[in-house]
N, C-alpha and C. Protein backbone atom coordinates (compact mmCIF):
# COMPACT_ATOMS: atom_id res chain seq x y z
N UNK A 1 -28.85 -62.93 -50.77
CA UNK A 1 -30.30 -62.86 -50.74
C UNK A 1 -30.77 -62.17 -49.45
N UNK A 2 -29.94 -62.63 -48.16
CA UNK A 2 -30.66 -61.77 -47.13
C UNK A 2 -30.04 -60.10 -47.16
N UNK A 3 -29.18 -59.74 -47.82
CA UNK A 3 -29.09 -58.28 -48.32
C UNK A 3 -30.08 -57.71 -48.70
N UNK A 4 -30.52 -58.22 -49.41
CA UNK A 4 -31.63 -57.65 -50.37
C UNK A 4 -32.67 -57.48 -49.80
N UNK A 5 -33.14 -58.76 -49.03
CA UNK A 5 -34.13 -58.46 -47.84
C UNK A 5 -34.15 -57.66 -46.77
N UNK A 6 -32.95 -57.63 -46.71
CA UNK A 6 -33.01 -56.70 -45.40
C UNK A 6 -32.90 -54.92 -46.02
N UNK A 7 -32.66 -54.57 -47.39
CA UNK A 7 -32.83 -53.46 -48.25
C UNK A 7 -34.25 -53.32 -48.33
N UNK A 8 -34.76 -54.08 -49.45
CA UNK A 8 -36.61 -53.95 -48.95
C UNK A 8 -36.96 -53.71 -47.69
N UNK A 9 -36.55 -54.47 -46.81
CA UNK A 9 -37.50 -54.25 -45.07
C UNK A 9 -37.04 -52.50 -45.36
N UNK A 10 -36.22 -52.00 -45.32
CA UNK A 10 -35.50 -51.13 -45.04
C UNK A 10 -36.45 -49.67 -45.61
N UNK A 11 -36.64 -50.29 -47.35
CA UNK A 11 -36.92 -49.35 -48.21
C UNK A 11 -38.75 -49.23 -47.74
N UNK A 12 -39.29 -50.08 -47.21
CA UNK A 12 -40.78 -50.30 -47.04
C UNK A 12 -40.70 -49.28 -45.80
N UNK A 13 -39.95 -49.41 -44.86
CA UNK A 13 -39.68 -48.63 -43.59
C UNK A 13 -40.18 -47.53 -43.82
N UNK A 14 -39.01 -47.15 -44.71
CA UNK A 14 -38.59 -45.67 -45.29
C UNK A 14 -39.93 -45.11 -46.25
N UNK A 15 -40.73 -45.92 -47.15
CA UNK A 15 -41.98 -45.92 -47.62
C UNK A 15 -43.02 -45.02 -46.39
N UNK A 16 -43.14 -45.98 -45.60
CA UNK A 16 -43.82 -45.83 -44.04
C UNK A 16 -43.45 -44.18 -43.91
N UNK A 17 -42.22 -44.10 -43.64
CA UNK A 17 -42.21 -43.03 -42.73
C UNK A 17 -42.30 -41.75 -43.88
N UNK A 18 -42.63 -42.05 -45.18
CA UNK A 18 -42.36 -40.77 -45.69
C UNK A 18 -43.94 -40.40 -46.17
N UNK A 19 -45.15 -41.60 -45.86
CA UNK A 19 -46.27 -41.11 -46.31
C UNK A 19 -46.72 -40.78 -44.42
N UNK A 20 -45.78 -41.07 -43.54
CA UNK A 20 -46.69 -40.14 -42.15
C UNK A 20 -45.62 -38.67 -42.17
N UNK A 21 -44.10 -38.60 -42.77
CA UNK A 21 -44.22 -36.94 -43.12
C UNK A 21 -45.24 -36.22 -43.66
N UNK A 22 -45.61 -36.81 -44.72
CA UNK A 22 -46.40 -36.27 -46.41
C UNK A 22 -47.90 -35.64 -45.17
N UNK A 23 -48.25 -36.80 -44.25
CA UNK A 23 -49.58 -36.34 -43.62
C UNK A 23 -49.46 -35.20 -42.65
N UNK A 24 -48.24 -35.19 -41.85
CA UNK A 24 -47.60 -34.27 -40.92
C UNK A 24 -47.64 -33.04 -41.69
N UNK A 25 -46.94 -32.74 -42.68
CA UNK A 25 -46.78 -31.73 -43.24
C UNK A 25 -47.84 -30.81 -43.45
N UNK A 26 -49.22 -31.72 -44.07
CA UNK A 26 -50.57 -31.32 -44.06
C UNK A 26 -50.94 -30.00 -42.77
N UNK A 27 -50.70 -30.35 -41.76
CA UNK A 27 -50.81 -29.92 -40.18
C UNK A 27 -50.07 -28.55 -40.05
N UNK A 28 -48.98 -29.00 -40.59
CA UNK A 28 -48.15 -27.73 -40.44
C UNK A 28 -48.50 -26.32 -41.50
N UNK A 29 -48.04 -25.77 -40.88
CA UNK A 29 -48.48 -23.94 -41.54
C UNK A 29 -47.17 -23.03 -41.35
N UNK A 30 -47.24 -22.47 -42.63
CA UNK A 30 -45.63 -21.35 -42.25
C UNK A 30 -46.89 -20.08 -42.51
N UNK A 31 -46.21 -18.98 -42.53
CA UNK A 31 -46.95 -17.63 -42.80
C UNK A 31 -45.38 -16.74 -43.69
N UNK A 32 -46.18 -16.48 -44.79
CA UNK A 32 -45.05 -15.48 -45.52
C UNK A 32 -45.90 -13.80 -45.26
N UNK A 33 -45.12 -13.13 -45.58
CA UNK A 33 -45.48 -11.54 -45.63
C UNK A 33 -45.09 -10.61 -46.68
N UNK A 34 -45.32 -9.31 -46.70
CA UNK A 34 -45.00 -8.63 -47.71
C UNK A 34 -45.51 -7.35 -47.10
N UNK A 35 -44.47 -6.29 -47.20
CA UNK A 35 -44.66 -5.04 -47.31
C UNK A 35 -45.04 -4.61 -45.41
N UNK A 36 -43.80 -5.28 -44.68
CA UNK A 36 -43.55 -5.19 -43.12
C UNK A 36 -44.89 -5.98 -42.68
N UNK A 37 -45.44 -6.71 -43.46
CA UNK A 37 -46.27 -7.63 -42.42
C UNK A 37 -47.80 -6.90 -42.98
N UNK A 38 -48.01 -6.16 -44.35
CA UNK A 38 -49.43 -5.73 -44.21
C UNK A 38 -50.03 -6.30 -44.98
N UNK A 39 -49.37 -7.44 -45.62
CA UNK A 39 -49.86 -8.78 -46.25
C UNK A 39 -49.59 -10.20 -45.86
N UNK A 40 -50.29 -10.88 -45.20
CA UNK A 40 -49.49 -12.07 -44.76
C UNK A 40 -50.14 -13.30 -45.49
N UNK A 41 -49.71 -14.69 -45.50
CA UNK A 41 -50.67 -15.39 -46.09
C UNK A 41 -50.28 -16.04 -45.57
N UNK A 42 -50.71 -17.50 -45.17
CA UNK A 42 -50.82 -18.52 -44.32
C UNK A 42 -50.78 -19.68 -45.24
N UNK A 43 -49.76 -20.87 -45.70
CA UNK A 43 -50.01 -21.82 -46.02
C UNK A 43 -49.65 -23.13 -45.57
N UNK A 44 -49.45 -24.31 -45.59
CA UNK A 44 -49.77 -25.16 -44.98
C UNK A 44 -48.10 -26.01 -45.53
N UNK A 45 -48.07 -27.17 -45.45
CA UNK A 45 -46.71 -27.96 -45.75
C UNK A 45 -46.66 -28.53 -46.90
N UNK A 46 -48.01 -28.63 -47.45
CA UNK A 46 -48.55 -29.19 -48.86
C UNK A 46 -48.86 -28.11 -49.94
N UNK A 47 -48.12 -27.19 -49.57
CA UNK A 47 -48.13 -25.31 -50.01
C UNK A 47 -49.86 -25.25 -50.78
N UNK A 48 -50.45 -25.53 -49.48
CA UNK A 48 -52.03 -24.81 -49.90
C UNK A 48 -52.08 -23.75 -49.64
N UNK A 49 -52.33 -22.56 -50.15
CA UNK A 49 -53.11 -21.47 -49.14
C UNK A 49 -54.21 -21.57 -48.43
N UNK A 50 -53.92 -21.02 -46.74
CA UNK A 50 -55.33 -21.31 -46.39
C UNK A 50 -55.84 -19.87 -45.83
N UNK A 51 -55.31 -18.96 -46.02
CA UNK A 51 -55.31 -17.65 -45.69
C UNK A 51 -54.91 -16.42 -45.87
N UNK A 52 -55.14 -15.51 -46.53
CA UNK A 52 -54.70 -14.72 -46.86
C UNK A 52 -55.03 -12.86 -46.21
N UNK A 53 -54.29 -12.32 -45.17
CA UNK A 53 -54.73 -11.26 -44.49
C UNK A 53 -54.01 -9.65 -45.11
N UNK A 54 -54.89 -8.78 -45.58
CA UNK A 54 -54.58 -7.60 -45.72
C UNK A 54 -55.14 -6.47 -44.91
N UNK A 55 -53.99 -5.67 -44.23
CA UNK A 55 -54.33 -4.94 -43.19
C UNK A 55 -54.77 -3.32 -43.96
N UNK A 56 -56.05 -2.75 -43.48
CA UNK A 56 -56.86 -2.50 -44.02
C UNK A 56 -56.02 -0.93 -44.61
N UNK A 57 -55.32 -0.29 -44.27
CA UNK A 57 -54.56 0.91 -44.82
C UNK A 57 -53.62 0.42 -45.92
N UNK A 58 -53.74 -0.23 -46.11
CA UNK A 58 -53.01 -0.98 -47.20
C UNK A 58 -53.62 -1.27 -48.69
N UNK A 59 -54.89 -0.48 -48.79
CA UNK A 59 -55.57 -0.45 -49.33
C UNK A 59 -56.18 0.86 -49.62
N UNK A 60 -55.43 0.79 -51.41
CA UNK A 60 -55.97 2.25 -51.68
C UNK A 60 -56.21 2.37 -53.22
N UNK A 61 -57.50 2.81 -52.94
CA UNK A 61 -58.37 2.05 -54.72
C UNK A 61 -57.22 3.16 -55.95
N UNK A 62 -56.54 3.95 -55.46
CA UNK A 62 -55.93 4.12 -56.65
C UNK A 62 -54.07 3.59 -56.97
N UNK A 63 -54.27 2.93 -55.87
CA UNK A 63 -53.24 2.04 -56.18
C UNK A 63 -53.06 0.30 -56.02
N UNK A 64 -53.61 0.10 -56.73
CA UNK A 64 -53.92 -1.52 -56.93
C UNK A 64 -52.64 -2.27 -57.23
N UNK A 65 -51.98 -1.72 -58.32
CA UNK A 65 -51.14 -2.44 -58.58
C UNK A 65 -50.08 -2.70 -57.30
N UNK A 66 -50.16 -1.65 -56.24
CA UNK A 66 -49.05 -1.87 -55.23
C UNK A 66 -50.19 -2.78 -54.06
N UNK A 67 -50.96 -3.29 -53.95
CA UNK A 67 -51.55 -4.21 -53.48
C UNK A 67 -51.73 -5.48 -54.12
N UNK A 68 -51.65 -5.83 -55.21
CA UNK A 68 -51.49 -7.11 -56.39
C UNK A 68 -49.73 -7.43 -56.00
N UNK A 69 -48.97 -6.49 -56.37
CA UNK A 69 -47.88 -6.57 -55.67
C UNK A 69 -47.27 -7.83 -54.25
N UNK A 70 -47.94 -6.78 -53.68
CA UNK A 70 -47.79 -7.03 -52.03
C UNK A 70 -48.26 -8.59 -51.75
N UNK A 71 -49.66 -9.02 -52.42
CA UNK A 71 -50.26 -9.97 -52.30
C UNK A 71 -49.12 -11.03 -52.92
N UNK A 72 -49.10 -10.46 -54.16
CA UNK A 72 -48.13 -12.00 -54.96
C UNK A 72 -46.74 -12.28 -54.27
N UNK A 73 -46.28 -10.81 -53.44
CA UNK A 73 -45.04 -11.60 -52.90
C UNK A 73 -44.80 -12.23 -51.16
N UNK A 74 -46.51 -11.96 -51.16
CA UNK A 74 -46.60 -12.50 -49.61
C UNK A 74 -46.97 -14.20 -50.03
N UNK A 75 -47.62 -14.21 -51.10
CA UNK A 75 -48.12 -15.82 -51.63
C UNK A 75 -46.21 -16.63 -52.02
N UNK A 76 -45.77 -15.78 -52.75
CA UNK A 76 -44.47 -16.77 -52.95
C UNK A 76 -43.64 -16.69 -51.96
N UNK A 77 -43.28 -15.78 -51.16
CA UNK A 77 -43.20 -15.86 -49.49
C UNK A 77 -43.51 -17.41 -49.22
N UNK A 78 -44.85 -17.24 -48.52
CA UNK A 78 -45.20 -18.40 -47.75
C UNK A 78 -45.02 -20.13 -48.75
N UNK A 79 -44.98 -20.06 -49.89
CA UNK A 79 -44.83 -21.22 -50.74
C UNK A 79 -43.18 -21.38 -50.52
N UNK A 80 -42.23 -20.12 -50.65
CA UNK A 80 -41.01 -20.51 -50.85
C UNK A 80 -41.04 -21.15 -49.07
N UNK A 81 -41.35 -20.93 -48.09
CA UNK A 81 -41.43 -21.34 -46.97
C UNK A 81 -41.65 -22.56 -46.94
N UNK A 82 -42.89 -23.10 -47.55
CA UNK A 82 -43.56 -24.45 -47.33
C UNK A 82 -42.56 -25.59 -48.25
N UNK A 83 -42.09 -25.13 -49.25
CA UNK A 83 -41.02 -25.59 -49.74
C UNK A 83 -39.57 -25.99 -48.67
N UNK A 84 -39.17 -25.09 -48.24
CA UNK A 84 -38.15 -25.80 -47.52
C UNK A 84 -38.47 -26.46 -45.87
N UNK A 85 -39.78 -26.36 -45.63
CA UNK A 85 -40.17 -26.89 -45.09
C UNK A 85 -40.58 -28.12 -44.86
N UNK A 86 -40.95 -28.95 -46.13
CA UNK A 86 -40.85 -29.81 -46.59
C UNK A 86 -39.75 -30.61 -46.95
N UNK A 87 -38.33 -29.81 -47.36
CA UNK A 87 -37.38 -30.17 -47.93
C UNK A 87 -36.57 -30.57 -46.38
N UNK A 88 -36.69 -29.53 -45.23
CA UNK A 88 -35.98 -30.33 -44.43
C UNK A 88 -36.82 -31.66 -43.64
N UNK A 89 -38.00 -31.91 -43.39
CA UNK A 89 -38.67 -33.03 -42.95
C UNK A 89 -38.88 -34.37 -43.82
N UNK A 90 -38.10 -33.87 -45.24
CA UNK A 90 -38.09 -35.28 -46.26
C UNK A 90 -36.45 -35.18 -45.55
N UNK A 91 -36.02 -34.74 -45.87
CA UNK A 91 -34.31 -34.50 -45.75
C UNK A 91 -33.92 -35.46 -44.32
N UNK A 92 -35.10 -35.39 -42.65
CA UNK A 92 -34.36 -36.00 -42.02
C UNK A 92 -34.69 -37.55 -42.52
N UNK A 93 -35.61 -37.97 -43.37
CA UNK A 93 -35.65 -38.89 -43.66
C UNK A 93 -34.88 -39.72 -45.01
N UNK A 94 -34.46 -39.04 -45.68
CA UNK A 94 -33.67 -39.10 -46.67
C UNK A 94 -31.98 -39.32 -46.65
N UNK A 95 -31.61 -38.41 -45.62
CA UNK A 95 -30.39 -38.51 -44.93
C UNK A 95 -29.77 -39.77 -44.39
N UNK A 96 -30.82 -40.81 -44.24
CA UNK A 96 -30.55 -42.10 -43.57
C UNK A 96 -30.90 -42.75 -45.01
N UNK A 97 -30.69 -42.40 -46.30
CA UNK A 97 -30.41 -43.27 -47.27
C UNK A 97 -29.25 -44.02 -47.25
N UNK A 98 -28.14 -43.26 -47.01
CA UNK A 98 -26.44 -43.80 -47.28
C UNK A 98 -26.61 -44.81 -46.68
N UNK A 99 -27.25 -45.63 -45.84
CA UNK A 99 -26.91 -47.24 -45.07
C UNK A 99 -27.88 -48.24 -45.80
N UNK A 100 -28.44 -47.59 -46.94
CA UNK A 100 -29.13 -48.57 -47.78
C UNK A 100 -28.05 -49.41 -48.50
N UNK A 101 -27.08 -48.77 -48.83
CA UNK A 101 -26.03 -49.23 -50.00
C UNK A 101 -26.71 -48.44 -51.28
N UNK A 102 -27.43 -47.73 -52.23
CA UNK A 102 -27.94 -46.90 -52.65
C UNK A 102 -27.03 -46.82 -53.95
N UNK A 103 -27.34 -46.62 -55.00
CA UNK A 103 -26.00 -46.03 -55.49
C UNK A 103 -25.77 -44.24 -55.32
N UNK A 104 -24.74 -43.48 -56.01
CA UNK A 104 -24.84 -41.92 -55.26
C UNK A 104 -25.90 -41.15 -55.96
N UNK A 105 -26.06 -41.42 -57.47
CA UNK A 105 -27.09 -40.82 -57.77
C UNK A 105 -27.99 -41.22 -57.95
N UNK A 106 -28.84 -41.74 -57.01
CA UNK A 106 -30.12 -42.26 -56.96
C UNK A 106 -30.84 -41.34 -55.47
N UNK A 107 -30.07 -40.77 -54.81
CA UNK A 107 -30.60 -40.53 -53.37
C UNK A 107 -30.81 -38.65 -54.18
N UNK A 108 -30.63 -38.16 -55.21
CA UNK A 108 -30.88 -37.06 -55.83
C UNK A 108 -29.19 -36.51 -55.72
């Protein structure tokens, strides 16, 4: 019985610390790019966009499609960013599963 208790204390801990990552993350910002930097976009740890910058020669009304381009791979840029960004700040917390007793596929 005090196993178990001391697993809960453990797992509530671990509760704790993964909704003040979840808020941390909020704070944080990566920046992806596209096309040497003449698209950048700015998103956050919760992969919001909060910005999106196109540098102004980069822009040429008869070529749109190479600016739609540029844009969509500066947006999955900065998402594939905020993604492992996330993945390593759950990860240092996740990593300290194995002393739960856990079984193996439950920790993913």
């Amino acid at each position: 019985m005090g196993q178990q208790f001391k697993m809960l204390k453990q797992l509530q801990q671990m509760q704790a610390r993964m909704s003040k990552i979840q808020e941390e993350l909020g704070e944080k910002t990566v920046t992806g790019s596209a096309g040497g930097g003449m698209v950048t976009v700015v998103a956050n740890g919760h992969q919001k966009v909060l910005s999106v910058t196109v540098k102004p020669e980069v822009v040429d009304p008869g070529d749109v499609d190479m600016l739609q381009d540029l844009v969509l791979a500066a947006v999955n840029d900065a998402l594939e960013k905020a993604r492992d960004l996330a993945a390593r700040e759950m990860g240092t917390l996740t990593g300290g599963l194995g002393g739960l007793g856990l079984p193996p596929g439950l920790m993913g």
